[in-house]
C-alpha atoms as a PDB file:
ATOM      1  CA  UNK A   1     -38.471  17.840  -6.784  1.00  0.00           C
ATOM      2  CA  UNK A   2     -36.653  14.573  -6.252  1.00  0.00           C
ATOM      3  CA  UNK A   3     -32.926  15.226  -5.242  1.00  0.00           C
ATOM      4  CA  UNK A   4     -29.562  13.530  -7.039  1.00  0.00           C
ATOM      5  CA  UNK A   5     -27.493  11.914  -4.037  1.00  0.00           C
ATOM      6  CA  UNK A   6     -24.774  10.723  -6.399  1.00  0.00           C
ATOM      7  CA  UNK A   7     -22.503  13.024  -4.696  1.00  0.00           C
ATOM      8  CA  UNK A   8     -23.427  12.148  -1.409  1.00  0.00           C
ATOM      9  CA  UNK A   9     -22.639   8.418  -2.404  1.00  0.00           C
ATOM     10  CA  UNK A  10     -19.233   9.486  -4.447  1.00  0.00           C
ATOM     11  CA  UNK A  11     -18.404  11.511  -1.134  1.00  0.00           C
ATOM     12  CA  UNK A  12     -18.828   7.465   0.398  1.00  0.00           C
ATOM     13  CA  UNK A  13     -16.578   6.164  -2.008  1.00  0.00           C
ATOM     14  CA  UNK A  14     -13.939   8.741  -1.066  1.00  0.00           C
ATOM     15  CA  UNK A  15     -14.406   8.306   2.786  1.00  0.00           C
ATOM     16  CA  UNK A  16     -13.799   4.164   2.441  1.00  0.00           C
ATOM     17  CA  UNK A  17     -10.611   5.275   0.237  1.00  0.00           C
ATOM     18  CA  UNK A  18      -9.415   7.598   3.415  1.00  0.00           C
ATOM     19  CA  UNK A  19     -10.015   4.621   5.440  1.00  0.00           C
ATOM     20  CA  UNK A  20      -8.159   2.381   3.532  1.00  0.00           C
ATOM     21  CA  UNK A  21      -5.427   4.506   3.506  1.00  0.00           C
ATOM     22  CA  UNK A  22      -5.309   5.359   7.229  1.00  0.00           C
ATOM     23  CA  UNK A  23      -5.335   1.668   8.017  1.00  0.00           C
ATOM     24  CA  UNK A  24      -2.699   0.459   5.560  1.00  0.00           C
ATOM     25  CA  UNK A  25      -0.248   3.298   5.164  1.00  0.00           C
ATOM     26  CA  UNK A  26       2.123   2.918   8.403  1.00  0.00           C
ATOM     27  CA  UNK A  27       2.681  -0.381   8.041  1.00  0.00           C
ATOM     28  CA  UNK A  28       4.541   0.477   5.024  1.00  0.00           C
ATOM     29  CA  UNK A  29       6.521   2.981   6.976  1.00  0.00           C
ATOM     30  CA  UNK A  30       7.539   0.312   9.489  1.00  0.00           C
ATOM     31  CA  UNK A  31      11.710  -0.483   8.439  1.00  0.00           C
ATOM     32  CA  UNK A  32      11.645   3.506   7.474  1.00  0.00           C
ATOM     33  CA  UNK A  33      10.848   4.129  11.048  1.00  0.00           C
ATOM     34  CA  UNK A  34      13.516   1.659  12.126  1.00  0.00           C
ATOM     35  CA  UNK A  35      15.966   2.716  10.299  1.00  0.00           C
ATOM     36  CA  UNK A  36      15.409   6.598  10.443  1.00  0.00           C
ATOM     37  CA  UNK A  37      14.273   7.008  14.122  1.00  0.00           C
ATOM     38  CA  UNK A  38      16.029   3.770  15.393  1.00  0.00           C
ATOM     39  CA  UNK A  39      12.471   2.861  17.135  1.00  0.00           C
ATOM     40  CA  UNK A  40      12.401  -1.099  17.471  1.00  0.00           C
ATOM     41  CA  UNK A  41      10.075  -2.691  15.748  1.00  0.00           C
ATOM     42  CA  UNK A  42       8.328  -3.669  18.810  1.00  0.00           C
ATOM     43  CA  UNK A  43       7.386  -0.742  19.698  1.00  0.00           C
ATOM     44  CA  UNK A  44       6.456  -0.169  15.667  1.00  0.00           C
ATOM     45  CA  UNK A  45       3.953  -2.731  15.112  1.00  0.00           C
ATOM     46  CA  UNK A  46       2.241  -1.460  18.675  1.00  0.00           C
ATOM     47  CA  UNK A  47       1.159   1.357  16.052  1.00  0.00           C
ATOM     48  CA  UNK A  48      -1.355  -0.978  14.380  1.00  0.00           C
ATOM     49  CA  UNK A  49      -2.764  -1.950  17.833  1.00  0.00           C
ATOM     50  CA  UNK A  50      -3.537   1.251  19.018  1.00  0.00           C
ATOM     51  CA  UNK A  51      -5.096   2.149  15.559  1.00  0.00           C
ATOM     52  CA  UNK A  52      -7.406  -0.216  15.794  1.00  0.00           C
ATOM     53  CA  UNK A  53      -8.098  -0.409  19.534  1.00  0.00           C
ATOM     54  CA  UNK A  54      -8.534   3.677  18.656  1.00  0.00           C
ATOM     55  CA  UNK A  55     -10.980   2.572  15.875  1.00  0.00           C
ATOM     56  CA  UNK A  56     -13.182  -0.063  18.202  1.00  0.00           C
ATOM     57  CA  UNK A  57     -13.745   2.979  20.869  1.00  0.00           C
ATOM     58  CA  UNK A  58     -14.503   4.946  18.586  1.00  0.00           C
ATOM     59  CA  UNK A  59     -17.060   2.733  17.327  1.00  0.00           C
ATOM     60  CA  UNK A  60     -18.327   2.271  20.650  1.00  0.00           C
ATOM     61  CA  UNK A  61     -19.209   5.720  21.347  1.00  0.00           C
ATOM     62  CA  UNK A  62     -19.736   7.614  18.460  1.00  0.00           C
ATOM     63  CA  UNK A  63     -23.248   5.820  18.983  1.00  0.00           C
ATOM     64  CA  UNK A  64     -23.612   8.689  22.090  1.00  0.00           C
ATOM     65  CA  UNK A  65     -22.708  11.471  19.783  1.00  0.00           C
ATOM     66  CA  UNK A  66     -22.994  10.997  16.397  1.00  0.00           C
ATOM     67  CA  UNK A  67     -26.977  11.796  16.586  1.00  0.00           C
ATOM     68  CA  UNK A  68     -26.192  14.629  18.611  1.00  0.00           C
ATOM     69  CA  UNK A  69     -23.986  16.806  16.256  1.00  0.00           C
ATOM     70  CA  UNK A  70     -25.547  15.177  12.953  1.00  0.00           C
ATOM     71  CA  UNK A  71     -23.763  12.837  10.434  1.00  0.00           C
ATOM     72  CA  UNK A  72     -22.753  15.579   8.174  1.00  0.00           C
ATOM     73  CA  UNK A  73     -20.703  17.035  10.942  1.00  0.00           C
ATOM     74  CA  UNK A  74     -19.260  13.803  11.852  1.00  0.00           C
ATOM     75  CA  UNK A  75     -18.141  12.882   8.780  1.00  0.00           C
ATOM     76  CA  UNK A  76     -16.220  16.300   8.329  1.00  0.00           C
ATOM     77  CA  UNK A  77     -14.642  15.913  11.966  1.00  0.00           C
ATOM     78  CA  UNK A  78     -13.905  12.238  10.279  1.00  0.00           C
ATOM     79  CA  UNK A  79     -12.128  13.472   6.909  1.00  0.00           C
ATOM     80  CA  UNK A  80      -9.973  16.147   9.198  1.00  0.00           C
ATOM     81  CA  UNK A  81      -9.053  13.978  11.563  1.00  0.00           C
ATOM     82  CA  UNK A  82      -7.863  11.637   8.756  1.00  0.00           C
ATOM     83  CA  UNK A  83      -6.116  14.044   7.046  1.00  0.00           C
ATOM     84  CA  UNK A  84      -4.643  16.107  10.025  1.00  0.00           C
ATOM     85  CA  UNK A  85      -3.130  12.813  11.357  1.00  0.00           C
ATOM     86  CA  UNK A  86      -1.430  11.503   8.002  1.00  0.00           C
ATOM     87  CA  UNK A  87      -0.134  15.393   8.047  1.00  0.00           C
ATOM     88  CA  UNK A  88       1.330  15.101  11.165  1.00  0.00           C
ATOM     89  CA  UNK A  89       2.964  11.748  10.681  1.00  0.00           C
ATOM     90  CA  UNK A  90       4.891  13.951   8.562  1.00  0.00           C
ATOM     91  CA  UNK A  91       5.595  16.687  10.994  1.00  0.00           C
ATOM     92  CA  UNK A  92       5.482  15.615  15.118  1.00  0.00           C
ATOM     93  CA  UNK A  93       8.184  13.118  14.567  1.00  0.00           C
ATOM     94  CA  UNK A  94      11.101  15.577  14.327  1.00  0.00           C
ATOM     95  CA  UNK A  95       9.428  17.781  16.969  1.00  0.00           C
ATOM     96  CA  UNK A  96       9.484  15.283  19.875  1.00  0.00           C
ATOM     97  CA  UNK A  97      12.790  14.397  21.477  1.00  0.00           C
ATOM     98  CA  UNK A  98      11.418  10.750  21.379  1.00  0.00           C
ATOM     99  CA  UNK A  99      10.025  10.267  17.629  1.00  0.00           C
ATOM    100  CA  UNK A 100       7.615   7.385  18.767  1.00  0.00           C
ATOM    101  CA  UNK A 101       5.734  10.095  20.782  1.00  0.00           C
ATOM    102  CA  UNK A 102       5.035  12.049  17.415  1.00  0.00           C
ATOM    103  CA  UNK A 103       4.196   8.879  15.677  1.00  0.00           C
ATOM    104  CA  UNK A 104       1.613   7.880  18.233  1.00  0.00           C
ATOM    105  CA  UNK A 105       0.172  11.026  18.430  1.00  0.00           C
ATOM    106  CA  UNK A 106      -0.239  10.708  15.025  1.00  0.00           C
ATOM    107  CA  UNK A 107      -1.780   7.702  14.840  1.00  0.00           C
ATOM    108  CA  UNK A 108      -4.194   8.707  17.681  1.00  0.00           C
ATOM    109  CA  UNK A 109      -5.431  11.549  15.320  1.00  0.00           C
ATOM    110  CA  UNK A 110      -6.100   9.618  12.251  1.00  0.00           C
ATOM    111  CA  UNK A 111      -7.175   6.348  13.879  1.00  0.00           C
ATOM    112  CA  UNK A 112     -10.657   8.823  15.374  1.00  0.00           C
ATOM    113  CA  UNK A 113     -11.236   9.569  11.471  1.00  0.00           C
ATOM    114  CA  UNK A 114     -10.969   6.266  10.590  1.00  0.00           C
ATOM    115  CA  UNK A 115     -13.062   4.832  13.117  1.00  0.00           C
ATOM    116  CA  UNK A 116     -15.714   7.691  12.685  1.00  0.00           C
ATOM    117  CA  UNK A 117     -15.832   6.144   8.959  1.00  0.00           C
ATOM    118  CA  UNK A 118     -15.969   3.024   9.436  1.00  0.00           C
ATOM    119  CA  UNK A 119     -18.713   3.970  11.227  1.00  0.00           C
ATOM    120  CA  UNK A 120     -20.291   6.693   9.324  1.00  0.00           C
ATOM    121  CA  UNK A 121     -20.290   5.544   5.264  1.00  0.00           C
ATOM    122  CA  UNK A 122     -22.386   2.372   5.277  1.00  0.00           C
ATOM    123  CA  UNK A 123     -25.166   3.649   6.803  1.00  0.00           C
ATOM    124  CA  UNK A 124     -24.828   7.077   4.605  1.00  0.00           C
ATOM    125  CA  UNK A 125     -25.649   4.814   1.549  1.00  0.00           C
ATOM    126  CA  UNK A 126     -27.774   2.693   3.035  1.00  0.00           C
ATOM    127  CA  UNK A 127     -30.048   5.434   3.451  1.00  0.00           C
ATOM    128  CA  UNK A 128     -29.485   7.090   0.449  1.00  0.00           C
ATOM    129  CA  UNK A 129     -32.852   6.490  -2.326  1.00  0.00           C
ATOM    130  CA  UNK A 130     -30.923   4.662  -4.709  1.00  0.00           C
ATOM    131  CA  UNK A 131     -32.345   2.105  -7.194  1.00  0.00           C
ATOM    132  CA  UNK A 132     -30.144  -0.681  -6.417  1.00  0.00           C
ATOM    133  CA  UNK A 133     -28.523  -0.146  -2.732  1.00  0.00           C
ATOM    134  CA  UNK A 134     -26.929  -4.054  -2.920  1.00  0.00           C
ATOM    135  CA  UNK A 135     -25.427  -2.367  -6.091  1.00  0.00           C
ATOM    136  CA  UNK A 136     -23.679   0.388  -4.300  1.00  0.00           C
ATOM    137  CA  UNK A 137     -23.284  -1.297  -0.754  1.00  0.00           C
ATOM    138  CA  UNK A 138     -20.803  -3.704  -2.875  1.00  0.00           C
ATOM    139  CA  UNK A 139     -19.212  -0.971  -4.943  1.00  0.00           C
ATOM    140  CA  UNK A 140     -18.925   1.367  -1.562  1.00  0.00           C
ATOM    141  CA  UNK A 141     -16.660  -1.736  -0.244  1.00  0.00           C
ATOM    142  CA  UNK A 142     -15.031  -2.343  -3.242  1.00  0.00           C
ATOM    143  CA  UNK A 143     -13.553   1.122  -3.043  1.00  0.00           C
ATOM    144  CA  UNK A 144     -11.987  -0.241   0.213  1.00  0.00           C
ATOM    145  CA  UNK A 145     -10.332  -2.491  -1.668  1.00  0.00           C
ATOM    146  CA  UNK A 146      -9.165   0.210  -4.351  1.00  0.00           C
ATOM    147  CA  UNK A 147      -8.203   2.919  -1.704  1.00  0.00           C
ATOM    148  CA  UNK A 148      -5.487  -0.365  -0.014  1.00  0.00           C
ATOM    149  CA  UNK A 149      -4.592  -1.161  -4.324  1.00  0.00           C
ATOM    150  CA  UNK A 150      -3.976   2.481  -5.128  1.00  0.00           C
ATOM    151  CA  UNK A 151      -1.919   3.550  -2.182  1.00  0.00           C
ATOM    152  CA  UNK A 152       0.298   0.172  -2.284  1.00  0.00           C
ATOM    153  CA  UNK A 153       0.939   1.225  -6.138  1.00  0.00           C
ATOM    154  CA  UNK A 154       1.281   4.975  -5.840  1.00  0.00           C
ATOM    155  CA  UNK A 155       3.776   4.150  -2.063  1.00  0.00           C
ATOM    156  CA  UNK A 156       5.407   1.449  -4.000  1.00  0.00           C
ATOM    157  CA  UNK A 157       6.042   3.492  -7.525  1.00  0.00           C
ATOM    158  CA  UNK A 158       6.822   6.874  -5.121  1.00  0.00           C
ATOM    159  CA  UNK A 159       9.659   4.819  -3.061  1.00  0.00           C
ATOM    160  CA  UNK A 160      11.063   2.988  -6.353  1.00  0.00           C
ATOM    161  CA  UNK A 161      11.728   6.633  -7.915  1.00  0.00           C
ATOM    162  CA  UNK A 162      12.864   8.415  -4.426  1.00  0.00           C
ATOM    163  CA  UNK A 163      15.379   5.930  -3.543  1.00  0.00           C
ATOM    164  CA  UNK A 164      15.818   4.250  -6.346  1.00  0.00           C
ATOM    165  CA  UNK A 165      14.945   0.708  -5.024  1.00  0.00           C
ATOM    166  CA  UNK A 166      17.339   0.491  -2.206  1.00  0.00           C
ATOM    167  CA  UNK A 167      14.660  -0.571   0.644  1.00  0.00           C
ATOM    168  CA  UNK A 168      14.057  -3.894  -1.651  1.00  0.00           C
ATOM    169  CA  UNK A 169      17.700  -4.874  -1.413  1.00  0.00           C
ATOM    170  CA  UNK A 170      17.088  -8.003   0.792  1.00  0.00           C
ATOM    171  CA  UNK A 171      20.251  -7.217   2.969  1.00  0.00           C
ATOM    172  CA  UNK A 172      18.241  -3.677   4.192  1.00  0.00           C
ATOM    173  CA  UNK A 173      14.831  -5.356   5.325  1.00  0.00           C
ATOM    174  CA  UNK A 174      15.630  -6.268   9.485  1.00  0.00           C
ATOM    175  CA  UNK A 175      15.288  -9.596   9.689  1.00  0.00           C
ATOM    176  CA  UNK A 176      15.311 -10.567   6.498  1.00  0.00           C
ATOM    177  CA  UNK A 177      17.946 -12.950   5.952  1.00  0.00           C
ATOM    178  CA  UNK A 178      16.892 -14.986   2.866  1.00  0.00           C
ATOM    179  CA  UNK A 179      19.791 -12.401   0.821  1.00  0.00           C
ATOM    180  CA  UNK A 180      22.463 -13.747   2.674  1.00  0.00           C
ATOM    181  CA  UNK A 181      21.151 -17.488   2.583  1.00  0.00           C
ATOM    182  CA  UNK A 182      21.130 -16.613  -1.363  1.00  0.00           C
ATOM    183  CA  UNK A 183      24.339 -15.735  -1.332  1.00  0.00           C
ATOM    184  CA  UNK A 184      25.883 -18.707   0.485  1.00  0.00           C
ATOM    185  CA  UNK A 185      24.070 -20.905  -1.561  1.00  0.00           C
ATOM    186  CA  UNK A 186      25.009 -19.322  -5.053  1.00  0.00           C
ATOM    187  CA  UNK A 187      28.422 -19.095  -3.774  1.00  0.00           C
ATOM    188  CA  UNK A 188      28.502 -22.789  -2.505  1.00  0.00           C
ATOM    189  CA  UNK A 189      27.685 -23.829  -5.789  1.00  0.00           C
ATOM    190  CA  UNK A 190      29.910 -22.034  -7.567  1.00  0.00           C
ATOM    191  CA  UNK A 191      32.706 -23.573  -5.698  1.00  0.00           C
ATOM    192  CA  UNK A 192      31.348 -27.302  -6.372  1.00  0.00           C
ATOM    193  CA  UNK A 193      31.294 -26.742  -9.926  1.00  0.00           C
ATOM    194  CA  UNK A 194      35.208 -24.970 -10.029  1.00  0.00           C
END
């Protein structure tokens, strides 16, 4: 009886979506986090750092354990971890007395899922007896590319309808100045041609 592994390699699809997602979504967050927690954006953009230094160790010893407990187990410690993480970022902010903390943890948590993927899905559908694995090794990292396209449009359409465009004024982004040098130059010209 020869088994169907096309969920197995739509499960794949979905796990390089997660990771797309829990490597892209923060830095979205980053002038929300400024402005709501007043957290500087140095300490903002260490966030992406630590994901990915997170990410490499994780790589580097999931090699120890990942035969140990079995991929199916790892990949379900992976999708929690994801999703318990982007949960939190949600939650563990308001509950420290220093929101950074909460953040961190936060990032800590997902960054393990993501890194367990990263680690986890190629190999998944490499061994999976497809006809054409080049055909779904290029589709499986494709979806990366779809999981970073769909969030920026669903984050983008989701902020655009919340608050109804106000974080693309030019004058809210920090360090964005290129509003104000608008407005001198409009205004400069409108006073040459009076």
């Amino acid at each position: 009886m020869k088994q169907d592994y096309k969920k197995t390699t739509y499960a794949c699809f979905i796990g390089y979506i997660v990771q797309a997602i829990v490597n892209s979504f923060v830095p979205l967050l980053f002038v929300t986090f400024q402005k709501t927690y007043q957290i500087p954006l140095t300490k903002i953009t260490l966030l992406i750092t630590i994901n990915f230094v997170i990410q490499l160790l994780i790589d580097l010893l999931s090699a120890g354990f990942i035969d140990k407990i079995g991929y199916r187990a790892s990949v379900i410690i992976a999708h929690i971890c994801a999703a318990a993480g982007l949960v939190l970022l949600t939650v563990l902010p308001e509950l420290f007395a220093d929101p950074f903390v909460g953040i961190l943890m936060s990032v800590v948590i997902y960054a393990v899922g993501g890194g367990l993927l990263e680690v986890l899905v190629s190999p998944i559908i490499e061994a999976c007896p497809t006809d054409n694995k080049e055909a779904a090794m290029s589709l499986l990292h494709s979806f990366l590319l779809l999981g970073m396209y769909r969030r920026c449009f669903i984050f983008h359409s989701v902020f655009r309808t919340v608050w109804n465009g106000t974080l693309e004024n030019p004058h809210t982004v920090v360090g964005d100045h290129s509003g104000l040098q608008y407005d001198f130059i409009h205004k400069s010209a409108n006073l040459q041609s009076a």
